[in-house]
Structures are given as C-alpha cells and as structure tokens.
Protein backbone atom coordinates (compact mmCIF):
# COMPACT_ATOMS: atom_id res chain seq x y z
CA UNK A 1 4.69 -15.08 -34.05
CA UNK A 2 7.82 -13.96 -35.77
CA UNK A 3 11.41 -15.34 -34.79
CA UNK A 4 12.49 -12.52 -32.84
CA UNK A 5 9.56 -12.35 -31.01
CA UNK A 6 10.05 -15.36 -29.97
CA UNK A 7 13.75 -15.29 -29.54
CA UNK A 8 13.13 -12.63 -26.72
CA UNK A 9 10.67 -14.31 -25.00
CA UNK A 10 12.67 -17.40 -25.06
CA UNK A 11 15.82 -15.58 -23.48
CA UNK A 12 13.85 -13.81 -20.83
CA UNK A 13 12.38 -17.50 -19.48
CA UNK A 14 15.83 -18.24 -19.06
CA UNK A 15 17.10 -14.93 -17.84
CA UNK A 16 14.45 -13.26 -15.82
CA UNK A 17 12.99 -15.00 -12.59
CA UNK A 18 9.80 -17.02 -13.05
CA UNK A 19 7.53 -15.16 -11.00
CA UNK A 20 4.85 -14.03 -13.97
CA UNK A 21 2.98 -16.11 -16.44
CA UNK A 22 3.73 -13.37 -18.99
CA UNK A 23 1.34 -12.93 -22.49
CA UNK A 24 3.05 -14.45 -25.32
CA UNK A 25 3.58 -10.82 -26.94
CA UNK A 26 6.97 -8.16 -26.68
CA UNK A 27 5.47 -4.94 -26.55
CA UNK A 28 7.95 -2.16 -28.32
CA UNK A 29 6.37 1.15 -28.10
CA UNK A 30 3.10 3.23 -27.51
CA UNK A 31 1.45 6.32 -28.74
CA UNK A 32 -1.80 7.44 -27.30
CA UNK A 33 -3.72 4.48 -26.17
CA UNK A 34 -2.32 2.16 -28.47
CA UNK A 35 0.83 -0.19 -27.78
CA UNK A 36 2.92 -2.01 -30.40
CA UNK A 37 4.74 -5.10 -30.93
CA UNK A 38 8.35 -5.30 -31.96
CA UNK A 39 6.85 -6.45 -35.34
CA UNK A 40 4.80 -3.27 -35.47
CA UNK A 41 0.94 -4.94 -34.85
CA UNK A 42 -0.91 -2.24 -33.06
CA UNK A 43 -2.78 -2.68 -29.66
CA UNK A 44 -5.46 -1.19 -28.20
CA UNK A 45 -4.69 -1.01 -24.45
CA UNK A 46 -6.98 -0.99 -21.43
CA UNK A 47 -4.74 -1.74 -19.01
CA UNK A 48 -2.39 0.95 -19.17
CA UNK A 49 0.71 -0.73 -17.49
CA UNK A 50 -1.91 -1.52 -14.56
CA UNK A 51 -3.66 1.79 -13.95
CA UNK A 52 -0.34 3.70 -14.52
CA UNK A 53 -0.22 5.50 -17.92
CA UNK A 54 -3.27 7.60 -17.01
CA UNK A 55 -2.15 10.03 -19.50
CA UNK A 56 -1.56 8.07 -22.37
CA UNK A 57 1.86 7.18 -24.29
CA UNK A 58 4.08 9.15 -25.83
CA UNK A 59 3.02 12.46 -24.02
CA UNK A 60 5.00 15.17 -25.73
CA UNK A 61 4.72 17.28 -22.48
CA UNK A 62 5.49 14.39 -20.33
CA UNK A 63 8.28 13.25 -22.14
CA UNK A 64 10.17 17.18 -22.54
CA UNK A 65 9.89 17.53 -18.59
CA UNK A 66 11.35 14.28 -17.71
CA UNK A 67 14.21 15.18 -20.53
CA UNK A 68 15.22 18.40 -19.05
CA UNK A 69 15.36 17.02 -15.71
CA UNK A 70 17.60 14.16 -16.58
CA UNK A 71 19.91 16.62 -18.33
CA UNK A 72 19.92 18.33 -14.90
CA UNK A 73 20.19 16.16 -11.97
CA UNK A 74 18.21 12.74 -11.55
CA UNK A 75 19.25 11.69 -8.39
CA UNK A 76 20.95 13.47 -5.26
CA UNK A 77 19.15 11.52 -1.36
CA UNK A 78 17.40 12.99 0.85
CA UNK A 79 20.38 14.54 2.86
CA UNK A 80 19.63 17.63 0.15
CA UNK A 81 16.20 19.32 -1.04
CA UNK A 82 15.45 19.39 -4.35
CA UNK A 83 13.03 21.41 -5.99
CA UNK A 84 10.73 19.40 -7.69
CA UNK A 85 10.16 17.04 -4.67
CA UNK A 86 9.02 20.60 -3.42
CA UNK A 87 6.84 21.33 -6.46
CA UNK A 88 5.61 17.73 -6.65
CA UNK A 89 4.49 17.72 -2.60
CA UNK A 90 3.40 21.39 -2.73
CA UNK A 91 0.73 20.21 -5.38
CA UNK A 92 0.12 16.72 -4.45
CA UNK A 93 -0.96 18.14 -1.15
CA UNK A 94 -2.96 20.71 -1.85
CA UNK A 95 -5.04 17.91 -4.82
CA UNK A 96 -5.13 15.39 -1.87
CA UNK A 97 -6.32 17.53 1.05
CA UNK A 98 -3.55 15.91 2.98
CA UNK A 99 -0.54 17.76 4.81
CA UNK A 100 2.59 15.92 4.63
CA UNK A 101 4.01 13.80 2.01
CA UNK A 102 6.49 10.82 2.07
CA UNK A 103 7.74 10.31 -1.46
CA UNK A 104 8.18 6.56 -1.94
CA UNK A 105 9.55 4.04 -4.75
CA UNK A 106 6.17 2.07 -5.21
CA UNK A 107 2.88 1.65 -3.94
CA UNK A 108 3.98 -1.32 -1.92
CA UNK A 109 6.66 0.83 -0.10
CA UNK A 110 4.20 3.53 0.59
CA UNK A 111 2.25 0.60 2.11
CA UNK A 112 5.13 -0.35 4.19
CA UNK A 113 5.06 3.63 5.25
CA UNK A 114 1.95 3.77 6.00
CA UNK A 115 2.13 0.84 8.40
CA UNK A 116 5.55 2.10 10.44
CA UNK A 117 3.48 5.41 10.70
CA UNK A 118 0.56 3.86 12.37
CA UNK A 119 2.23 2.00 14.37
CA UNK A 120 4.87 4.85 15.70
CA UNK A 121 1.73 6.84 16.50
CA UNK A 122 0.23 3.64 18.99
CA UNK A 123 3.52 3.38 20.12
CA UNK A 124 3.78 7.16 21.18
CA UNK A 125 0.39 6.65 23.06
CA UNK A 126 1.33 3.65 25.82
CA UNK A 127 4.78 2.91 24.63
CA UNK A 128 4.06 -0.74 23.86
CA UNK A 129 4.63 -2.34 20.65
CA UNK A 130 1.59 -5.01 20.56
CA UNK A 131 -0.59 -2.88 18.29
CA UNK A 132 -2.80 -4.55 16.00
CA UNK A 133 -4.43 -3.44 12.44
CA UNK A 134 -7.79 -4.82 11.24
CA UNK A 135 -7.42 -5.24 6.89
CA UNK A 136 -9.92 -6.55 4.74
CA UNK A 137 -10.44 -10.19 2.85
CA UNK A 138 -9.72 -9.96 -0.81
CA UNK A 139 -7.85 -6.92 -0.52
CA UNK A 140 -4.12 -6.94 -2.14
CA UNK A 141 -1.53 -4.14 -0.75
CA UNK A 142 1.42 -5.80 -2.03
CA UNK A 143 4.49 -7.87 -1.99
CA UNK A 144 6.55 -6.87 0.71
CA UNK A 145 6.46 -8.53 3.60
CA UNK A 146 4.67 -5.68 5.84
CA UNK A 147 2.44 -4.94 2.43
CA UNK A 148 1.65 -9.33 2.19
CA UNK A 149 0.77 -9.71 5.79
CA UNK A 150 -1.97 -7.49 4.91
CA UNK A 151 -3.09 -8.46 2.13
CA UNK A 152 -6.78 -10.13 2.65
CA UNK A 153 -5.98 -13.28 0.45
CA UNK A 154 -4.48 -16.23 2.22
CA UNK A 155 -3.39 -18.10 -0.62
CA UNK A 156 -0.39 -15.00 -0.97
CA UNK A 157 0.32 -15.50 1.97
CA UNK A 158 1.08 -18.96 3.45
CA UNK A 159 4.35 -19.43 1.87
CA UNK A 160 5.97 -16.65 3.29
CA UNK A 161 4.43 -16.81 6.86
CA UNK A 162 5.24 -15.48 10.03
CA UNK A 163 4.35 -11.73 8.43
CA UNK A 164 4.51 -8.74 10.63
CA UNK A 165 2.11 -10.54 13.34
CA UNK A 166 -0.99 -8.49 14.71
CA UNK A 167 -3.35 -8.23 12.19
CA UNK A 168 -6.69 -8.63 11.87
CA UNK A 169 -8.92 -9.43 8.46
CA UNK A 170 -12.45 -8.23 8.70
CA UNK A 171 -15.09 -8.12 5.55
CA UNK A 172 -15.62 -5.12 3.19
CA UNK A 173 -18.77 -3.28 3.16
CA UNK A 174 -19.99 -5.17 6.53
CA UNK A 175 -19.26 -3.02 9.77
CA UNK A 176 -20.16 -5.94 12.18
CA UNK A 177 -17.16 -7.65 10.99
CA UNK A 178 -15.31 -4.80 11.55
CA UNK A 179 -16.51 -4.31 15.02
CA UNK A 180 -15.65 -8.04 15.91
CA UNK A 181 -11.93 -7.41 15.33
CA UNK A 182 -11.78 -4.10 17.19
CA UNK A 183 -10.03 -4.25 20.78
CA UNK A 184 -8.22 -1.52 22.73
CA UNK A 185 -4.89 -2.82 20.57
CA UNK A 186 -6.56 -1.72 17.58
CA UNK A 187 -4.28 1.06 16.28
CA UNK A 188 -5.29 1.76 12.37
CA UNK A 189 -8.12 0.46 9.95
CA UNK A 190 -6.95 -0.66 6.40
CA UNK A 191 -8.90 -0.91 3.23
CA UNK A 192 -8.77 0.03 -0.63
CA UNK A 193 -11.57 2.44 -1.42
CA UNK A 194 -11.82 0.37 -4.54
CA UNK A 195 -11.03 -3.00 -4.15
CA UNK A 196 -8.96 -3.90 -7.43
CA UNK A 197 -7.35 -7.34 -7.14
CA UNK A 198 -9.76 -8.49 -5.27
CA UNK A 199 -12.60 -8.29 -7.67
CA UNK A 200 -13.35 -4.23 -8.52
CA UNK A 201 -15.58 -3.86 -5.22
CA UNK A 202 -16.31 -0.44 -4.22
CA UNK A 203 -16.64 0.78 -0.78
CA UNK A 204 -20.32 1.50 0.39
CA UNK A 205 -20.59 5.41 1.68
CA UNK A 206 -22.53 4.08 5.04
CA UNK A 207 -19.34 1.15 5.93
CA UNK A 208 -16.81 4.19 4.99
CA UNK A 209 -18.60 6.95 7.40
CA UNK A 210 -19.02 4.20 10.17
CA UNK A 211 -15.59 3.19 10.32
CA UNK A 212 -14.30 7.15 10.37
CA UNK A 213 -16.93 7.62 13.02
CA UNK A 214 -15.58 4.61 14.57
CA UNK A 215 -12.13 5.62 14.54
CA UNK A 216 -12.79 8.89 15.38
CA UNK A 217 -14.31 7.72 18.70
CA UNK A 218 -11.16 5.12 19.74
CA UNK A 219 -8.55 7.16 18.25
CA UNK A 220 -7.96 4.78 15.77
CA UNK A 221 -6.05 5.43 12.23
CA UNK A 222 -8.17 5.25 8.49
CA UNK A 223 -5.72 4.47 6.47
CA UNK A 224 -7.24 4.31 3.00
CA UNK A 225 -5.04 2.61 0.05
CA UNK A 226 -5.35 4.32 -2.96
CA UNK A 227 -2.40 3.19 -5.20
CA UNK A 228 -4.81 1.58 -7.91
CA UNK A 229 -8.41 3.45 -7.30
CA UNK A 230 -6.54 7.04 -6.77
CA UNK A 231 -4.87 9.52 -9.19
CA UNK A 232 -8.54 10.55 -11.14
CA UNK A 233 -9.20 7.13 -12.16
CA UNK A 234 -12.80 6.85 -10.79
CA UNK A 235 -13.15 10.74 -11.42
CA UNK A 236 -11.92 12.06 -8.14
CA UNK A 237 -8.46 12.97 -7.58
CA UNK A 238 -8.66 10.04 -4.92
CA UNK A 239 -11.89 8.07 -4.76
CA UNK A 240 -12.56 8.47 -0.79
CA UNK A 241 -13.31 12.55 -2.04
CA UNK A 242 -16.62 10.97 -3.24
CA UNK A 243 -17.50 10.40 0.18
CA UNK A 244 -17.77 13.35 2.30
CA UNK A 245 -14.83 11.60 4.78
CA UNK A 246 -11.02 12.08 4.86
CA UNK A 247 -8.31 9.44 6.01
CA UNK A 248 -5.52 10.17 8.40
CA UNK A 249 -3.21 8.34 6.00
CA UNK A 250 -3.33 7.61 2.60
CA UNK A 251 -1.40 5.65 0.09
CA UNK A 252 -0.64 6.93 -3.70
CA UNK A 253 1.07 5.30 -6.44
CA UNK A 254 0.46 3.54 -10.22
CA UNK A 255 -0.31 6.61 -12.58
CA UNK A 256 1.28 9.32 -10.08
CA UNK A 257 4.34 8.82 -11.76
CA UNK A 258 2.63 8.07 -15.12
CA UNK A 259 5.35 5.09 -15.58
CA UNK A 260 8.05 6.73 -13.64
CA UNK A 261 8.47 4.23 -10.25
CA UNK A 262 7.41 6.29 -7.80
CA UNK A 263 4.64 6.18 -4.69
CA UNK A 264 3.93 8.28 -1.78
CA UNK A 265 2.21 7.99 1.47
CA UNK A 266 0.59 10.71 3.07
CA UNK A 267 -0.96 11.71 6.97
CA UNK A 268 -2.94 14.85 8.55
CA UNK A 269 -0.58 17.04 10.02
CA UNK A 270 -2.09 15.33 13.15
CA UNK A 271 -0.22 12.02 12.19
CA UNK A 272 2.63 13.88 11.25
CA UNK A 273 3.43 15.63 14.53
CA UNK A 274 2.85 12.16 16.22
CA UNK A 275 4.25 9.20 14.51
CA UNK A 276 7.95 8.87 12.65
CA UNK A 277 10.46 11.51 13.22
CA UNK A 278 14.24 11.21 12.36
CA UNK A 279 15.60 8.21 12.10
CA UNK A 280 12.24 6.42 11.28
CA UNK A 281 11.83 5.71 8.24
CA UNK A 282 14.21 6.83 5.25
CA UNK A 283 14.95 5.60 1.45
CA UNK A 284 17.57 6.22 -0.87
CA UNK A 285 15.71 6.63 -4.44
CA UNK A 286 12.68 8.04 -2.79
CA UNK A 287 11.50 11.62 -3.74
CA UNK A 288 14.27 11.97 -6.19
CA UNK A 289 14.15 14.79 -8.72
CA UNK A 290 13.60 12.79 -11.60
CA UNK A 291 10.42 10.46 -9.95
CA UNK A 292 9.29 13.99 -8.62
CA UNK A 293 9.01 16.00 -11.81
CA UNK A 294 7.48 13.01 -13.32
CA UNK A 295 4.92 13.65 -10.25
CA UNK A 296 5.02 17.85 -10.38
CA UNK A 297 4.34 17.14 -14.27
CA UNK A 298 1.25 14.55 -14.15
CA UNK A 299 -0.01 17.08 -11.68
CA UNK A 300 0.11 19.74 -13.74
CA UNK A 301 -1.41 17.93 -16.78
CA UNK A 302 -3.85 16.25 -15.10
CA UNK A 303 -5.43 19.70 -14.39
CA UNK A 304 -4.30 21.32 -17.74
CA UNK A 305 -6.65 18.55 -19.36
CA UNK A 306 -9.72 18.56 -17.13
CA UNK A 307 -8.98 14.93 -16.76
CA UNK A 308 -11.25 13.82 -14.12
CA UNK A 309 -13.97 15.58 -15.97
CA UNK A 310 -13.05 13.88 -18.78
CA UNK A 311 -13.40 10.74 -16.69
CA UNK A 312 -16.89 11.06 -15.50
CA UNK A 313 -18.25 11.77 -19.17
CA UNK A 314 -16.70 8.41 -20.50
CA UNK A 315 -16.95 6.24 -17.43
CA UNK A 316 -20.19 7.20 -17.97
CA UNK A 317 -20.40 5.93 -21.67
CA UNK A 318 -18.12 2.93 -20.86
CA UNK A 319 -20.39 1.71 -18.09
CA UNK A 320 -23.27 1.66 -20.22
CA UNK A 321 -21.42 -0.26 -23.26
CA UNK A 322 -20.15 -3.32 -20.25
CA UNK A 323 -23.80 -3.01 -19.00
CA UNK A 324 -24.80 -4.25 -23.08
CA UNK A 325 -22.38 -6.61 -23.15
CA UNK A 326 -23.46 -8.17 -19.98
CA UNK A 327 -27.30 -8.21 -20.82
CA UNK A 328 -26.17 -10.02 -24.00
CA UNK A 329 -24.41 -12.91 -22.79
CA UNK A 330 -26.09 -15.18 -20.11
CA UNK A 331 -22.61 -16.12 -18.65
CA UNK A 332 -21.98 -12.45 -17.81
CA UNK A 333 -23.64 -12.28 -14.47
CA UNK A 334 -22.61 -8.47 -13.43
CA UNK A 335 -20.55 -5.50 -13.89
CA UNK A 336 -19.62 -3.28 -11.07
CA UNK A 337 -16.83 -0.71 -10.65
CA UNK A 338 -16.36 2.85 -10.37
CA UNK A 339 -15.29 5.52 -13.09
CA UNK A 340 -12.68 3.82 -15.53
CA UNK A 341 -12.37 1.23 -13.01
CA UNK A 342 -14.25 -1.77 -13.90
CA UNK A 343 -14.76 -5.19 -13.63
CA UNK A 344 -17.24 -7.64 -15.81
CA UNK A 345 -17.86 -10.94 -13.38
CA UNK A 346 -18.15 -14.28 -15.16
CA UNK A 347 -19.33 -17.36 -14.31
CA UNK A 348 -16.24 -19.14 -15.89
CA UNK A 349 -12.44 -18.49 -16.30
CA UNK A 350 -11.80 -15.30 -18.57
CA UNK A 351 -8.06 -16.64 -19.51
CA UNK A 352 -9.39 -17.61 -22.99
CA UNK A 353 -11.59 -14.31 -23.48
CA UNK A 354 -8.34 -12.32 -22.62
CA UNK A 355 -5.98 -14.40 -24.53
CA UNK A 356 -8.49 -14.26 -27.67
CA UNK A 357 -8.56 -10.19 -27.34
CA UNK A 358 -4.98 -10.10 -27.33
CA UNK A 359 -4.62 -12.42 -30.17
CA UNK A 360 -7.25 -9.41 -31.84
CA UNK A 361 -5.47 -6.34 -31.00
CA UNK A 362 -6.71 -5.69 -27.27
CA UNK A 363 -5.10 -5.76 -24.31
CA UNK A 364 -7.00 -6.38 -21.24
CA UNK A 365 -6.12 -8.31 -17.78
CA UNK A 366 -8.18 -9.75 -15.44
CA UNK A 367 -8.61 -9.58 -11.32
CA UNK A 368 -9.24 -12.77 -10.14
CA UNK A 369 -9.83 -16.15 -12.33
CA UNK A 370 -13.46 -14.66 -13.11
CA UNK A 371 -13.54 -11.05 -13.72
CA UNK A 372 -12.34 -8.76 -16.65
CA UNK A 373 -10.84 -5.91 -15.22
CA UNK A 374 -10.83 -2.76 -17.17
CA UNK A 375 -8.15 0.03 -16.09
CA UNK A 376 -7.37 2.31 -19.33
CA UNK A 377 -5.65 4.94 -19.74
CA UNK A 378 -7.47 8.03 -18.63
CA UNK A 379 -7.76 10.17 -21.69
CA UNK A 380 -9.70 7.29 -24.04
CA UNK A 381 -12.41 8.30 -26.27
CA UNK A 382 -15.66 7.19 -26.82
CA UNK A 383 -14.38 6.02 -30.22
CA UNK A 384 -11.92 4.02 -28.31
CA UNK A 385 -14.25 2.34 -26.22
CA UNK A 386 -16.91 1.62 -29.47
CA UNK A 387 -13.44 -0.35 -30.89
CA UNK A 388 -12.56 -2.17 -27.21
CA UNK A 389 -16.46 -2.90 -27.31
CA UNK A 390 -16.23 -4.39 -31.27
CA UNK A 391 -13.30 -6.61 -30.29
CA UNK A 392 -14.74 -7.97 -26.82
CA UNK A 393 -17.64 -8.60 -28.48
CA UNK A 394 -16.70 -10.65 -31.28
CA UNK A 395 -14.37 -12.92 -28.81
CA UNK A 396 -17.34 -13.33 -26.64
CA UNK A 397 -19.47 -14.11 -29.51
CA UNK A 398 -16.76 -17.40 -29.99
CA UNK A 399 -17.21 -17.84 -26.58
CA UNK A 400 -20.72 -18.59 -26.88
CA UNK A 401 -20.58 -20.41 -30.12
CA UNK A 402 -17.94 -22.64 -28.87
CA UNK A 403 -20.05 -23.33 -25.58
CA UNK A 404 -23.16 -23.70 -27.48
C-alpha cells in the first residue's frame, strides 16, 4: 500500500466514527463494473455499493440527467411539487403495480414508513394503539430504531433495547411459525422476499401464498421488504412479481437511486385511503428533485436496456459457474440465491477468501461469517463473470492448499 493510501485511511480512523471494520483499500473512481484505487489498481466489483449501482459506473446517461437537474433546482420540501417526483412516482408505480408512493431518504426510512402506515391503518380499525407485527429471524431491515426492532437477529439488537415494543419473530419459509404468533393484535406481516443479510434465503411460493391468504382472511397487512432483492436484481422489477401475489406495502431502495440516497415505500390505494394522512408522516430531503430524477432516470434506463432480461440470461450463466465452484471444493457445502443475488455457504469463515480476492482485484462481501454474497452490478457480462470466476478460484485454490 502506497503512503497516501494509507494516510487517508489513517485520518478517517481518527475522524470518522468507528462503526465499520472498513477493507484496507480507498476506492477513487469507477467505470463500468470496475472500481479503482486512488493509485489507479483496477477492481472488478460484485458488490456494487451493496446492490446499488445496478447500472454500472460512470453511466453517461445517468450522469447528464443528474447534471441538468442540479443546474436546475436540487432541493425545494414537500410544501411544493416538483416534477420529477411526479415523473419518478408516475413510473415507479406503474413498474411496481402499486398505487401510491412515499419517496424516502433510505431503505431504512422507508422501513420506518412502512411501519407508521401499518400501524395508522390498525389504529383506524379499533382506535387502540397495542398492535403487534410478526417479522422473521435472520432478517435485517435496518438501523433505525423502528427498522432494528425488527430486524430478526438479536445480537443487533440487545444494546439498544426497549425498540418499538409489539413485535413478534416467526421463521421464514415455515407457516406454522407464523401461525403461532398470529392473535387478533396482529396488524401487518413482515419479511424480505429475499433474505440478504441473513444468508441469501429465498421465499418459498407455498409460505408466500399462505401468508397473503392468511392476511387476506384477518385483514392483516403483507408488507414485503424489497430494498436489497427489488429494483430487477433477481430479474423481476421486484422479486414478489415471481409469485403470482401482491403486498399491500412494499419497501424500495439500494439501486433505485443507482447511488443517489433515496428509498420509497409504497401501499394499495386500499392502504392509502386508510392509514397516514396529513400530519403523519413527513421528511425534509425526501422526494426531492434531484433523488427523484436519479429515480425517473434509472427507470427509464432500466427499460431502455432490457435489464431484467439481461438478468435472467446471466443469472442464469452465473448460477451455473458458483454451482462448479461449489462441486469443486468439499468445504463449499451450497449455493442458493435468486437472479444476481447469490450466496455460496461455507463451512468456515470467508474473511480470508474475501480479503485474498480483494488483495487480487475483486471485490466481494459477505452475509453472515459463512457465506459469500454476490450482488453485482446488473449489466455484467458473461466475460465478467469467467474473470470473477478465475480470481475466486485461484484464492480458493490457496484455501485448500493451505488447509491441506
């Protein structure tokens, strides 16, 4: 590592709040799928930012529409309309199947949304405020307190209890657990369609129909959490359109902006008409122009390039390269996951697998101590996964010499 390198990286442990166990590496600039360090060594990433730059970096068409917005207004409240929060809900809406739209800062925020909105709606019905919602183990929603409290991992939690109180953890993929936590409190049902911290579990189509049925029948809320799975990355706009059902709220974030900060949550018009009115709910940055031509502009592009066809014909040839891998080495014991959202289980810590691809000139992350988790940007190649391929396998062939 070169002197500045390390010089930054130095200053921002003393500057910048502990809170990650960052890679040893200053990343400068990207183009395509490929990141670089300050001192120009090129990256092959397949993590984009955390399933955010779906379209790659350095999008010429990306980049001109967020330039001529800044150059017109980038931030005015929600006091005023604007017209690409318009634009960006018109289409978002009509890609989504849902009917209104709550532009938010983050996916955590939209989490907190979608929360208040469930619980307005119970609160409309009787008038009391002693609702509970039923969430899943191992799922991760976010930081915020309202986001923690239902996020299925204790270990996230325990320093910063009380949470919001009321809620309920039941197992994914296993309806009897489900059914144990239901009571006439029950006002919504939370889950990721893809479980992504948690370990890249998908949700079975039988669980997913039997909890809409089920909520359909107590007048219970689906609220399905789509920040990481959503946005084309398993080859659906939003992964639950695989399954034949539809949520009465849903929660968007990660590559709808493409790296601009912004989230959304959204409801049936159903939802709408009975949960937060005026005075509800409300955020300054929120649905600004500049987050929402980012939004209107992904949109757009997403469609321009056929990108979740694009999606299914390399998820396709990307599952079938992890599957390889995983028959090769014995302490590979699966690989699950759905379109370019995959995981590669281990039977050992993959700190040193990650850390050795880095140190090779790929960047990958994991979800959970065990599992490789690979999110990349939406428009790779073929060729590109043939190189991330090369490069995993020659730090997994260390792997096994070193263990040998």
């Amino acid at each position: 590592m070169g002197e500045l390198m390390q010089q930054y990286i130095d200053e921002a442990e003393q500057d910048l709040l502990h809170t990650y166990n960052r890679y040893q590496v200053v990343l400068d600039r990207g183009d395509g799928v490929s990141l670089y360090d300050i001192e120009g060594k090129r990256y092959l990433d397949f993590v984009a930012g955390i399933a955010v730059f779906a379209l790659g970096y350095h999008n010429a068409e990306y980049n001109d529409a967020l330039k001529a917005q800044i150059d017109k207004v980038i931030h005015t409240s929600n006091y005023y309309y604007n017209v690409p929060a318009v634009e960006a809900a018109r289409h978002l809406k009509k890609v989504s199947r849902m009917d209104r739209v709550f532009f938010t800062n983050s996916g955590a925020e939209a989490i907190e949304g979608a929360i208040k909105a469930a619980r307005k709606y119970a609160y409309l019905k009787d008038g009391t405020t002693d609702h509970e919602i039923i969430a899943m183990n191992h799922s991760f929603h976010g930081r915020t307190m309202g986001a923690l409290s239902v996020t299925g991992n204790p270990h996230y939690r325990e320093a910063f209890e009380p949470g919001i109180g009321n809620i309920r953890f039941a197992d994914l993929n296993d309806f009897d657990s489900v059914l144990a936590c239901v009571n006439d409190k029950t006002c919504a049902i939370l889950l990721e369609t893809v479980q992504g911290e948690g370990g890249i579990y998908p949700v079975q189509e039988d669980f997913l129909k039997k909890v809409r049925a089920l909520c359909d029948e107590k007048d219970i809320l689906l609220i399905l959490d789509e920040i990481q799975c959503g946005m084309g990355r398993t080859g659906y706009w939003y992964a639950w359109q695989k399954y034949g059902i539809k949520p009465d709220i849903m929660t968007t974030a990660k590559a709808l902006g493409c790296g601009v900060p912004v989230g959304a949550f959204l409801m049936t018009e159903k939802v709408g008409q009975h949960s937060l009115t005026a005075g509800d709910h409300g955020t300054t940055y929120g649905g600004n122009p500049l987050a929402c031509a980012a939004v209107a502009k992904v949109l757009e592009l997403f469609e321009e390039n056929n990108i979740l066809e694009h999606v299914r014909e390399v998820s396709a040839y990307l599952e079938e390269k992890l599957d390889s891998l995983a028959a090769k080495y014995d302490f590979i014991t699966d690989r699950r996951g759905m379109g370019l959202m995959q995981g590669l289980v281990f039977d050992r810590p993959v700190a040193p697998v990650i850390n050795a691809a880095l140190e090779n000139g790929l960047i990958l992350i994991n979800a959970g101590t065990n599992i490789i988790r690979f999110v990349p940007p939406l428009v790779i190649t073929d060729a590109d996964v043939d190189e991330m391929i090369e490069i995993l396998d020659s730090c997994l062939k260390t792997l096994q010499e070193q263990n040998a």
